[in-house]
N, C-alpha and C. Protein backbone atom coordinates (compact mmCIF):
# COMPACT_ATOMS: atom_id res chain seq x y z
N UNK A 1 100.07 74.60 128.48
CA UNK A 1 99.77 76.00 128.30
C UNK A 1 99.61 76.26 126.80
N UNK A 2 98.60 76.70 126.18
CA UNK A 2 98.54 77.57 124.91
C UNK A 2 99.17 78.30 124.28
N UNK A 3 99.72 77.90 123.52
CA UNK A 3 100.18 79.04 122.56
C UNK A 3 99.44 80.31 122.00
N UNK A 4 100.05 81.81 122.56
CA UNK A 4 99.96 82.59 122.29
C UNK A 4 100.16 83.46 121.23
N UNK A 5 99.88 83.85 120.47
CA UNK A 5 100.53 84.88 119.42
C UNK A 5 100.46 86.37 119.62
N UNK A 6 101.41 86.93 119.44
CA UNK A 6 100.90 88.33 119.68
C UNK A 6 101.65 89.26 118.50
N UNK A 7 101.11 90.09 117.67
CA UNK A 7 100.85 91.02 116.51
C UNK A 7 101.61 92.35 117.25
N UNK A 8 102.77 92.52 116.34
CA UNK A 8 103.33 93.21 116.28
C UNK A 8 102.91 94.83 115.35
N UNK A 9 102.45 95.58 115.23
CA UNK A 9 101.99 96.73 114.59
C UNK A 9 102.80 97.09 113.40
N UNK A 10 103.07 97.42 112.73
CA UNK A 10 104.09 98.25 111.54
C UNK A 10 104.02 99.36 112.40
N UNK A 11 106.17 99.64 112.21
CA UNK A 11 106.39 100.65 112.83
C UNK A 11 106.46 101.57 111.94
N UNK A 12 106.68 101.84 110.67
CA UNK A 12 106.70 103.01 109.88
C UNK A 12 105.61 103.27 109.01
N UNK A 13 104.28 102.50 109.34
CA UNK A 13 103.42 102.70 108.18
C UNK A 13 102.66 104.37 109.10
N UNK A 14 102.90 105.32 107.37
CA UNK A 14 102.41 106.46 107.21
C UNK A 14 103.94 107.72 107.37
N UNK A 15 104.97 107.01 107.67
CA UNK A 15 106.10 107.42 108.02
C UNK A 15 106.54 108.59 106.78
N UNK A 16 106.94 109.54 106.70
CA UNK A 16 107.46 110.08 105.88
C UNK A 16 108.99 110.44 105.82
N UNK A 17 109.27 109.72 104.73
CA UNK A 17 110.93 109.47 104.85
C UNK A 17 111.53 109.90 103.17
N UNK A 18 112.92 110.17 103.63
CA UNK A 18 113.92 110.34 102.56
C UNK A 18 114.52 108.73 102.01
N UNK A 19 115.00 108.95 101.04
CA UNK A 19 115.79 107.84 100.39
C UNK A 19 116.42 107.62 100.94
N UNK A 20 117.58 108.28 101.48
CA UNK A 20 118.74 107.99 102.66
C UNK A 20 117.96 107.36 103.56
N UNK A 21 117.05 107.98 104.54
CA UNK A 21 116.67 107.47 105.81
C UNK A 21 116.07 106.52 105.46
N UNK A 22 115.40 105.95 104.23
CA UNK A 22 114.35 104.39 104.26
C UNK A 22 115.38 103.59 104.05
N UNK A 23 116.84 103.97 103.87
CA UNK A 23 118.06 103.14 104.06
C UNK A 23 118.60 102.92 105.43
N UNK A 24 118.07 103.52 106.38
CA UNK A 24 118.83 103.32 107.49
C UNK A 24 118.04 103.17 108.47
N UNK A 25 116.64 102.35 107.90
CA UNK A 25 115.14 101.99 109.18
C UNK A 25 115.53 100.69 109.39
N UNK A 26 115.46 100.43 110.47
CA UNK A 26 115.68 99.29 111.01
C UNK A 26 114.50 98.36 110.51
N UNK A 27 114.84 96.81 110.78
CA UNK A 27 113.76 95.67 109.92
C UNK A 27 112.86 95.97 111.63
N UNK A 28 111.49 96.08 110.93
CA UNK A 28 110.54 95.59 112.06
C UNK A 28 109.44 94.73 111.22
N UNK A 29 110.15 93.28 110.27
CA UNK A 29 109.10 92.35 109.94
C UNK A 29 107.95 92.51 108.78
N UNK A 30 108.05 93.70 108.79
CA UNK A 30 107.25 94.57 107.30
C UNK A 30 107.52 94.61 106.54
N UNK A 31 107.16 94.59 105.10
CA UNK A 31 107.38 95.35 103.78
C UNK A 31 106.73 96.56 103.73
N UNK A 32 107.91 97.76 103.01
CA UNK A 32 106.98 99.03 102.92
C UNK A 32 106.99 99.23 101.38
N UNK A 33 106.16 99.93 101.07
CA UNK A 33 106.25 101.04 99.40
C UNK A 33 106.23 102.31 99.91
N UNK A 34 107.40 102.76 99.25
CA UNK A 34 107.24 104.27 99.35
C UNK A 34 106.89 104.64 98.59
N UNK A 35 105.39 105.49 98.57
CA UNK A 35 105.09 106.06 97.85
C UNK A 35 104.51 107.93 98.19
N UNK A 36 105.38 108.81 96.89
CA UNK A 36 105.58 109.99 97.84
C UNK A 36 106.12 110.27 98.94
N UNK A 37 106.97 109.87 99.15
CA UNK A 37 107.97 109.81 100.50
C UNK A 37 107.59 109.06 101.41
N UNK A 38 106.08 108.19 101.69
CA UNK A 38 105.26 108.07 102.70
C UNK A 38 105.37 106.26 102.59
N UNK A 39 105.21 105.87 104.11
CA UNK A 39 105.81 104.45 103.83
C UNK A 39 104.60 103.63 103.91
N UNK A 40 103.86 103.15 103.41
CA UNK A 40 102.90 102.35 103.23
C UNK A 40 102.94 100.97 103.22
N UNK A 41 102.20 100.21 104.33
CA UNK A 41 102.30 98.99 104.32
C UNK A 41 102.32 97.90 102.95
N UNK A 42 103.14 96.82 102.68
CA UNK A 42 103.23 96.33 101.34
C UNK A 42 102.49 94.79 101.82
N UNK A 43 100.92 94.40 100.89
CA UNK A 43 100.38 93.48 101.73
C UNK A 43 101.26 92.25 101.14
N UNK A 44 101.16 91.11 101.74
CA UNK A 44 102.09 90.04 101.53
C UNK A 44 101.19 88.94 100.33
N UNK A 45 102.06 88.85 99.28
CA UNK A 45 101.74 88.17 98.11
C UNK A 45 100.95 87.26 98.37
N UNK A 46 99.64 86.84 97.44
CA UNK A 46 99.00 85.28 97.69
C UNK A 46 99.99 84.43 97.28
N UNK A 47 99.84 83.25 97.39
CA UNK A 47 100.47 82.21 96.81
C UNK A 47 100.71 81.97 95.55
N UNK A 48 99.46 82.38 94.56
CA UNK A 48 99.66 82.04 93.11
C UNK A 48 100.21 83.24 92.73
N UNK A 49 100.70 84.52 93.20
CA UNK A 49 101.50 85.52 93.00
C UNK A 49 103.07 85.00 92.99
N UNK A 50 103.43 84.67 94.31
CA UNK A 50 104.73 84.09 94.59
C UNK A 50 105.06 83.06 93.71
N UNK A 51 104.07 81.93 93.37
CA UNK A 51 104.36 80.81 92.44
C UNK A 51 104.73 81.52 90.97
N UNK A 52 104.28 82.82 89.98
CA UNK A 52 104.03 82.78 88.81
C UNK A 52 105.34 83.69 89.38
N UNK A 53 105.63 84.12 90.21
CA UNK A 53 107.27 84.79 89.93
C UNK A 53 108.25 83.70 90.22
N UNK A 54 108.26 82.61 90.59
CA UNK A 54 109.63 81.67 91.17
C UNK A 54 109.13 80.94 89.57
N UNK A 55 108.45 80.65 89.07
CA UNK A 55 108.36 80.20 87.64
C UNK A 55 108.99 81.21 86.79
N UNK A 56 108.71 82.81 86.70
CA UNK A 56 109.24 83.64 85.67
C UNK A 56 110.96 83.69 85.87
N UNK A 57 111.26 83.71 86.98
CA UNK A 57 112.94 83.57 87.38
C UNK A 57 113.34 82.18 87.51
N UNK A 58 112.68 81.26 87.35
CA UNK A 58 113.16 79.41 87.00
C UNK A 58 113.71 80.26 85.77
N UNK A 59 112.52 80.18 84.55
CA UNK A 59 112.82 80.12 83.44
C UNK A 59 113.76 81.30 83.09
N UNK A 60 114.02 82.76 83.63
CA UNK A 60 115.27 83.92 83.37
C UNK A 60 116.38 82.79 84.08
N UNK A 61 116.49 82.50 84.86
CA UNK A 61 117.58 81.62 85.02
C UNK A 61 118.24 80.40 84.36
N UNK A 62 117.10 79.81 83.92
CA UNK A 62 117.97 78.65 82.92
C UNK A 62 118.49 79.85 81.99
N UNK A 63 118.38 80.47 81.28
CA UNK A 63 118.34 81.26 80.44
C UNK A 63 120.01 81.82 80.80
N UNK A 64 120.12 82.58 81.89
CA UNK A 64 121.11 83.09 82.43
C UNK A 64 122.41 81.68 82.76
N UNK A 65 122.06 80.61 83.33
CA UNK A 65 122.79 79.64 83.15
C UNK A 65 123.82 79.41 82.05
N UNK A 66 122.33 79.36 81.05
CA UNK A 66 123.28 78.70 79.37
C UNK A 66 124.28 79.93 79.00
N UNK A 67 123.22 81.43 79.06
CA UNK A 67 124.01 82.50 78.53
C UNK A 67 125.59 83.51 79.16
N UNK A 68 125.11 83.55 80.49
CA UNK A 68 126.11 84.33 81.90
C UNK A 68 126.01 85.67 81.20
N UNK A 69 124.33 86.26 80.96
CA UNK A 69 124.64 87.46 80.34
C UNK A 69 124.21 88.61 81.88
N UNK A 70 124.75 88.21 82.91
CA UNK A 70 123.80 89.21 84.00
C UNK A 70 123.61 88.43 85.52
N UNK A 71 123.01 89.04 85.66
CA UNK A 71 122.13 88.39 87.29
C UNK A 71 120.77 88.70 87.45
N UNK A 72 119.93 87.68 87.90
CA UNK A 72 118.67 87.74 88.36
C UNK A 72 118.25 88.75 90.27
N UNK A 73 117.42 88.84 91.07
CA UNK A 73 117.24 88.99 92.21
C UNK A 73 115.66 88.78 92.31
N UNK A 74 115.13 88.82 93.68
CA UNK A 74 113.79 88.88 93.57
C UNK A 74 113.95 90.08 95.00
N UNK A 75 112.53 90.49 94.96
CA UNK A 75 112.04 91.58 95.84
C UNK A 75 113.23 92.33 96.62
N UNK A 76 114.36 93.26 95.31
CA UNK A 76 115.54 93.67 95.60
C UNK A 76 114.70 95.50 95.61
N UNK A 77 115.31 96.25 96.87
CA UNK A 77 114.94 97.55 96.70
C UNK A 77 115.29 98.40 95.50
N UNK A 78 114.49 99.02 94.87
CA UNK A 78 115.49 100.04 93.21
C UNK A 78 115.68 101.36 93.45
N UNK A 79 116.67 101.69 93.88
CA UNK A 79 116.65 103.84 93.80
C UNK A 79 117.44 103.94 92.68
N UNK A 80 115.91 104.28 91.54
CA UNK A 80 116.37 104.25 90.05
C UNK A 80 117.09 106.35 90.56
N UNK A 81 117.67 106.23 89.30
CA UNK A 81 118.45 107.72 89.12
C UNK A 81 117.59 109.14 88.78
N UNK A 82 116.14 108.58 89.14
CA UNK A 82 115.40 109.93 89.14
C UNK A 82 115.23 110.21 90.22
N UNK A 83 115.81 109.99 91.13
CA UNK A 83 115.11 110.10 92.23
C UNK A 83 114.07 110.26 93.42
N UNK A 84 113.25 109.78 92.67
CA UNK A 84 112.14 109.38 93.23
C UNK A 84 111.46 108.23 94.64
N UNK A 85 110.60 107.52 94.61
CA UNK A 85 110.30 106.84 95.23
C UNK A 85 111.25 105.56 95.35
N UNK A 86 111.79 104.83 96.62
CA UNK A 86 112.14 103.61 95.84
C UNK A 86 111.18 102.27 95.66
N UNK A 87 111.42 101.42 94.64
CA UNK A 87 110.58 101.05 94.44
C UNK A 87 111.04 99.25 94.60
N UNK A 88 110.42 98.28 94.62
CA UNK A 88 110.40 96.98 94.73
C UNK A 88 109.63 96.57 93.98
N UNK A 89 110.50 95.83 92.43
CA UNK A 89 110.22 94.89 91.62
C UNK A 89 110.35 93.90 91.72
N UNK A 90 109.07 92.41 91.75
CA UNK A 90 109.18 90.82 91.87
C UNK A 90 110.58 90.51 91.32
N UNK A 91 111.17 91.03 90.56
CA UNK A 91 112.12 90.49 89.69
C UNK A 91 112.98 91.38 88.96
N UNK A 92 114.09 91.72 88.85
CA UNK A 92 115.24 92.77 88.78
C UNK A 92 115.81 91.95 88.06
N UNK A 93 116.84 92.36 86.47
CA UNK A 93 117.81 91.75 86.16
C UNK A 93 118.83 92.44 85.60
N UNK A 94 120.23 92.01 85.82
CA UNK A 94 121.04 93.49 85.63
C UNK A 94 122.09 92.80 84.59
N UNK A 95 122.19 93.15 83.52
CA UNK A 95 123.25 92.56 82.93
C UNK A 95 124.86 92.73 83.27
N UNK A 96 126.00 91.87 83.04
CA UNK A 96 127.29 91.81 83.71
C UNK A 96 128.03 93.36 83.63
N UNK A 97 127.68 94.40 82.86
CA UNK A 97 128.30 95.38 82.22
C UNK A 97 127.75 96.52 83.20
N UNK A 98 126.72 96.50 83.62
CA UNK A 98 125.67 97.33 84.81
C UNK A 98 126.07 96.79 86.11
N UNK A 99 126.75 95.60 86.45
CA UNK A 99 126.53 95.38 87.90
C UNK A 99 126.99 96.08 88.96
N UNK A 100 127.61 97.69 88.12
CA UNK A 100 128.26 98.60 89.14
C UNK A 100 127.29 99.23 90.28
N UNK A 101 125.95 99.09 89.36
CA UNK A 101 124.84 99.60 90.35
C UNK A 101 124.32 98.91 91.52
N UNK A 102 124.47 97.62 91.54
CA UNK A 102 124.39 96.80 92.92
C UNK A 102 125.59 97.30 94.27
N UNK A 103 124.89 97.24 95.00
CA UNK A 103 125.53 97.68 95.99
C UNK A 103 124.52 96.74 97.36
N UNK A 104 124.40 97.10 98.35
CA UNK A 104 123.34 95.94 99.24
C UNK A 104 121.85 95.70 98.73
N UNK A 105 121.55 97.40 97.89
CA UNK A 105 120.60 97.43 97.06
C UNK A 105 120.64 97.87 95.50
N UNK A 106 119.75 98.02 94.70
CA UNK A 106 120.14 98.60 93.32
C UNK A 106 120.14 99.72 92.91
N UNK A 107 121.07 100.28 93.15
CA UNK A 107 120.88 101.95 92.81
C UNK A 107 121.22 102.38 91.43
N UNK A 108 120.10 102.48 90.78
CA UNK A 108 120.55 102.23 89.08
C UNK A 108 119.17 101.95 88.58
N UNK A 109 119.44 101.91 87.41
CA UNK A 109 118.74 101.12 86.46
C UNK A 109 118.34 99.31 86.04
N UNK A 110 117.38 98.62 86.75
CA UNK A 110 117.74 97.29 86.61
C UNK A 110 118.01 97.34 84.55
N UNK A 111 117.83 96.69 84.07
CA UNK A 111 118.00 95.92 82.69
C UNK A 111 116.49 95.33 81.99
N UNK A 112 116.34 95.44 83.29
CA UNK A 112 114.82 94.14 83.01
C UNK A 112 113.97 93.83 83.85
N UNK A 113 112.86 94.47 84.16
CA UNK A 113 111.83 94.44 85.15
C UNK A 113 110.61 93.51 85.46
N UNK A 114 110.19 92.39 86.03
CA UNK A 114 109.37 91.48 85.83
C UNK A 114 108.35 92.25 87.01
N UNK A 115 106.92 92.62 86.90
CA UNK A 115 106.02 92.41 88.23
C UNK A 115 104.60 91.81 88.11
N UNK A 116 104.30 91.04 88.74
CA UNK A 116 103.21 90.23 88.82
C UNK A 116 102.33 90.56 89.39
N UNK A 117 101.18 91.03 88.83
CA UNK A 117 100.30 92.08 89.00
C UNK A 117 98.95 91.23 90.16
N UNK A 118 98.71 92.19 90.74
CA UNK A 118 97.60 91.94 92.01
C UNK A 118 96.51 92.95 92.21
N UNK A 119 95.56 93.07 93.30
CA UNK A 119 94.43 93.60 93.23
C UNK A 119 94.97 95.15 93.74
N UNK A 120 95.73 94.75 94.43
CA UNK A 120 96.79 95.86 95.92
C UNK A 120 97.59 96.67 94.78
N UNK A 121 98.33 95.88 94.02
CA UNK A 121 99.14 96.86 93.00
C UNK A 121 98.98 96.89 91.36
N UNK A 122 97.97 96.28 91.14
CA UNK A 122 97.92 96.53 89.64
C UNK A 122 97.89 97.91 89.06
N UNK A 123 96.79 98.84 89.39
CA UNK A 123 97.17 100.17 88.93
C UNK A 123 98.33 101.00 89.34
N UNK A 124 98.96 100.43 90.23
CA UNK A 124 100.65 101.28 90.02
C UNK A 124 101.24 100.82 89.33
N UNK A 125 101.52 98.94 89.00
CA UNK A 125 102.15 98.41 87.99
C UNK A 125 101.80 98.90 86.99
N UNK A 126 101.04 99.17 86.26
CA UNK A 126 100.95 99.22 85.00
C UNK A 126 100.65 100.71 84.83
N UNK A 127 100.73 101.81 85.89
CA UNK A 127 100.65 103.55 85.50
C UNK A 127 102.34 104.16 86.17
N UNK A 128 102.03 104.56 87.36
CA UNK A 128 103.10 105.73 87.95
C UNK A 128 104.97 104.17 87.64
N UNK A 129 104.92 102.91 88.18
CA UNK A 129 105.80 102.55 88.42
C UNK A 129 106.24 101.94 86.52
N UNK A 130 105.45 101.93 85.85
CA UNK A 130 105.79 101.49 84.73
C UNK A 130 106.36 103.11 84.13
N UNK A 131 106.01 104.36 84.28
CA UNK A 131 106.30 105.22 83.34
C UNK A 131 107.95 105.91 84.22
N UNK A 132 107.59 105.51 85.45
CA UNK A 132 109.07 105.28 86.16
C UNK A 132 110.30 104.14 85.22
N UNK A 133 109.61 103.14 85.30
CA UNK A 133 110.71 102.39 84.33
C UNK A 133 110.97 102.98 83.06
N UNK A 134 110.22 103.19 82.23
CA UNK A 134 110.46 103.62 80.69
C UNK A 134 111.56 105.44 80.87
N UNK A 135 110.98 106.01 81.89
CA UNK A 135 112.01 107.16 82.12
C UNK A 135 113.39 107.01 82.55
N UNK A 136 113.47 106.05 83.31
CA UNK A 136 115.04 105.93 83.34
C UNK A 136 115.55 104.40 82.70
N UNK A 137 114.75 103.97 81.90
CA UNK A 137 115.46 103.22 80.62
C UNK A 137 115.62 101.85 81.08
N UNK A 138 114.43 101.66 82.03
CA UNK A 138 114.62 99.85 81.88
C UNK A 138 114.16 99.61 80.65
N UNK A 139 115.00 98.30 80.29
CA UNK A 139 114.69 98.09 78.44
C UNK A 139 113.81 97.19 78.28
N UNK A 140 113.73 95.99 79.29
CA UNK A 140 112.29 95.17 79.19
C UNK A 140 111.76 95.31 80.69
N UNK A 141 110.20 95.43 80.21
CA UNK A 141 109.04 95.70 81.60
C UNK A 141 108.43 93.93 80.96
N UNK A 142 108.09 92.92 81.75
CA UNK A 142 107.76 91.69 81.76
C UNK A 142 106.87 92.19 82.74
N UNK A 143 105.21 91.56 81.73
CA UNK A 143 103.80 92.00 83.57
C UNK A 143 103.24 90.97 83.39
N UNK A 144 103.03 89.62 84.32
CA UNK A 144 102.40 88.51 84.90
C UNK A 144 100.59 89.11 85.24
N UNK A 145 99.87 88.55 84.79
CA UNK A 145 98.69 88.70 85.32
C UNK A 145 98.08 87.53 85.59
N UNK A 146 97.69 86.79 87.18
CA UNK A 146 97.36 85.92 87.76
C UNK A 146 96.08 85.82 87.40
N UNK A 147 95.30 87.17 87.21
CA UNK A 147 93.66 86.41 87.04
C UNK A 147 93.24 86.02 85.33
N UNK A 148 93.81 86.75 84.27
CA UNK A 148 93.39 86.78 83.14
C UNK A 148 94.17 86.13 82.22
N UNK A 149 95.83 85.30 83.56
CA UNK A 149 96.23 84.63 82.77
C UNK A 149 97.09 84.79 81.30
N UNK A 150 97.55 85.65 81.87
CA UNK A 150 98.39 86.47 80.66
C UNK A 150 99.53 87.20 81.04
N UNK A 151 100.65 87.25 79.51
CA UNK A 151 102.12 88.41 80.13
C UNK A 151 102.07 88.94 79.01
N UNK A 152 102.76 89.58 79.48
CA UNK A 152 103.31 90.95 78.49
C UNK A 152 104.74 91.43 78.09
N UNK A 153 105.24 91.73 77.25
CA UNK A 153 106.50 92.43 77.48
C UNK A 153 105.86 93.43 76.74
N UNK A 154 106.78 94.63 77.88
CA UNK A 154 106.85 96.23 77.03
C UNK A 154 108.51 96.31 76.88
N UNK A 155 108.50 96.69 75.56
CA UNK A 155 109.85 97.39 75.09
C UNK A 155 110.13 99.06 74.95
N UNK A 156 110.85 99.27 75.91
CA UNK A 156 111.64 100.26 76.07
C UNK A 156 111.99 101.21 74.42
N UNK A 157 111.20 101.92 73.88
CA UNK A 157 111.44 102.73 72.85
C UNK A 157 111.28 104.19 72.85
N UNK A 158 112.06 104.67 74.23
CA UNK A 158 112.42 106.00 74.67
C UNK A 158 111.61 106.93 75.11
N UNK A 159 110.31 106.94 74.05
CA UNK A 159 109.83 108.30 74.69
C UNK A 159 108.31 107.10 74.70
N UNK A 160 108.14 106.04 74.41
CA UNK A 160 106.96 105.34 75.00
C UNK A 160 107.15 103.62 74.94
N UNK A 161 106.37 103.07 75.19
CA UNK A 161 106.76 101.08 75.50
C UNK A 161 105.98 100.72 74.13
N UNK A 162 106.40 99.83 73.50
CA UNK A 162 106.16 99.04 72.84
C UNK A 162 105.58 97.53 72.70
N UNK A 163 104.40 97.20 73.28
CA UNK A 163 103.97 96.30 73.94
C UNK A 163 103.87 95.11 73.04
N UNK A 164 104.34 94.13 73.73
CA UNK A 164 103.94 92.59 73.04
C UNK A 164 102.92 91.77 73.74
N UNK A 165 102.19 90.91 73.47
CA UNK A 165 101.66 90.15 74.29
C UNK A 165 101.41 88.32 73.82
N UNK A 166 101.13 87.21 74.58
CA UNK A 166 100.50 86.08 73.48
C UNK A 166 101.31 85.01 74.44
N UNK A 167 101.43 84.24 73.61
CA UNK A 167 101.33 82.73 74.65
C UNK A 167 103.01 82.34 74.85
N UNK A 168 103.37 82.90 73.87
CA UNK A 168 105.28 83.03 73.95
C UNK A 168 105.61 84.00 73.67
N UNK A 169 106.63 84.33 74.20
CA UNK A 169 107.04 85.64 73.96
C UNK A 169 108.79 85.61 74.05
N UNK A 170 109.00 86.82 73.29
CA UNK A 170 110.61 86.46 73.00
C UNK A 170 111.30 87.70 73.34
N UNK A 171 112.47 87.51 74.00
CA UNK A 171 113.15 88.98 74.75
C UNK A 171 113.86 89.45 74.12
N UNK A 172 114.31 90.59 73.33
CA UNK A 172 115.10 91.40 72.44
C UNK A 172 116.76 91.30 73.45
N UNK A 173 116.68 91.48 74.68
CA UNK A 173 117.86 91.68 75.46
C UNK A 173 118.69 90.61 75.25
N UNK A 174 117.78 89.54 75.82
CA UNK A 174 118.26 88.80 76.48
C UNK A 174 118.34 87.21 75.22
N UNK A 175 118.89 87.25 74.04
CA UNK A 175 118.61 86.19 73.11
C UNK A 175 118.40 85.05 73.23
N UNK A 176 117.52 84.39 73.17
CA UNK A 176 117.14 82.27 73.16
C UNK A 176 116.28 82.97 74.78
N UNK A 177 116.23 83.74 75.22
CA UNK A 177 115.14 84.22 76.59
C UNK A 177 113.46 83.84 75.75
N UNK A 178 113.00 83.00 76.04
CA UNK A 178 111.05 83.02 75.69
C UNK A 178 110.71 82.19 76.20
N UNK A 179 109.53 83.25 76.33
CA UNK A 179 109.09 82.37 77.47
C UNK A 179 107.44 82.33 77.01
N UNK A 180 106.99 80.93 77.66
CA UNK A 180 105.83 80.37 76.96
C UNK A 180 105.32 80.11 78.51
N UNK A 181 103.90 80.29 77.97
CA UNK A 181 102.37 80.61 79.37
C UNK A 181 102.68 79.49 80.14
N UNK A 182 102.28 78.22 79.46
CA UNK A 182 102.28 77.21 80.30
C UNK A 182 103.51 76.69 80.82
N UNK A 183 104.46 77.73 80.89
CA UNK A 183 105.80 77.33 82.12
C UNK A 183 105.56 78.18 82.95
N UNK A 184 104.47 79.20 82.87
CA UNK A 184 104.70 80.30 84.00
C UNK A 184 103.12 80.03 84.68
N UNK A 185 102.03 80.16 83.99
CA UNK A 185 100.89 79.73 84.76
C UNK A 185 100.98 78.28 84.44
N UNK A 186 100.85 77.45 85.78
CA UNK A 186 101.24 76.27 85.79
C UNK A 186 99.58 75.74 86.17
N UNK A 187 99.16 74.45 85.87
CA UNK A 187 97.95 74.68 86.57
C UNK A 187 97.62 73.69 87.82
């Protein structure tokens, strides 16, 4: 007999929900973004997306190894303190002094924001979810770009980011943290 498959629908895409309640939806196999209260299907990373983030958290982790300044996560939910949308960053890092804000999810401020930009989310990464970070004071925004082959750090300087860019780059937070292209785009 053949194997069948059969496609399950997203149960909350278009859903309009509170912060509380997108805490208490049951898993039906989906990723959502809330955006504007409204739950929108989250499409599932290509491969060279997923690869240039398990490379950017290799290398925050050796890093975190030598130093024990924090904790890493990947695709951890954020209900930063404006209350807004919550949001899902590739990469969250919270230093040991912040980890009051972990709880099953991060309700807080991460420390340090990594996202690896795609066709689906590049203009939120780099408009509405980046000016979200700089307002409630993530101190480094880290942005992966898969097609052009390039990162970035923005630094957190209150009322706007301070952008770096180039083939290494060095983290103000996080000291002996740099990180160089060819550990992250691998070829």
């Amino acid at each position: 007999m053949p194997l069948t498959l059969t496609q399950n629908k997203p149960r909350y895409e278009g859903v309009k929900v509170t912060r509380e309640e997108y805490l208490d939806l049951d898993e039906d196999g989906y990723k959502y973004d809330m955006i504007q209260g409204v739950l929108t299907m989250a499409p599932s990373p290509h491969f060279e997306h997923n690869e240039l983030e398990i490379n950017f958290a290799v290398q925050l982790k050796k890093n975190l190894t030598l130093t024990n300044k924090g904790r890493v996560s990947v695709e951890t939910d954020v209900f930063l303190p404006d209350g807004g949308d919550v949001l899902r960053p590739d990469i969250s890092f919270i230093l040991h002094e912040n980890m009051g804000i972990v709880k099953t999810h991060i309700h807080g401020t991460p420390d340090l924001v990594c996202e690896v930009l795609s066709n689906a989310t590049r203009r939120r990464d780099l408009g509405e979810k980046a000016d979200r970070y700089l307002k409630n004071g993530v101190k480094e925004y880290w942005i992966l770009d898969p097609v052009e082959k390039t990162m970035e750090l923005w630094l957190n300087r209150g009322a706007a980011w301070e952008k770096k860019s180039g083939r290494q780059i060095s983290s103000e937070l996080l000291p002996g943290f740099e990180v160089k292209s060819e550990d992250i785009f691998i070829a």
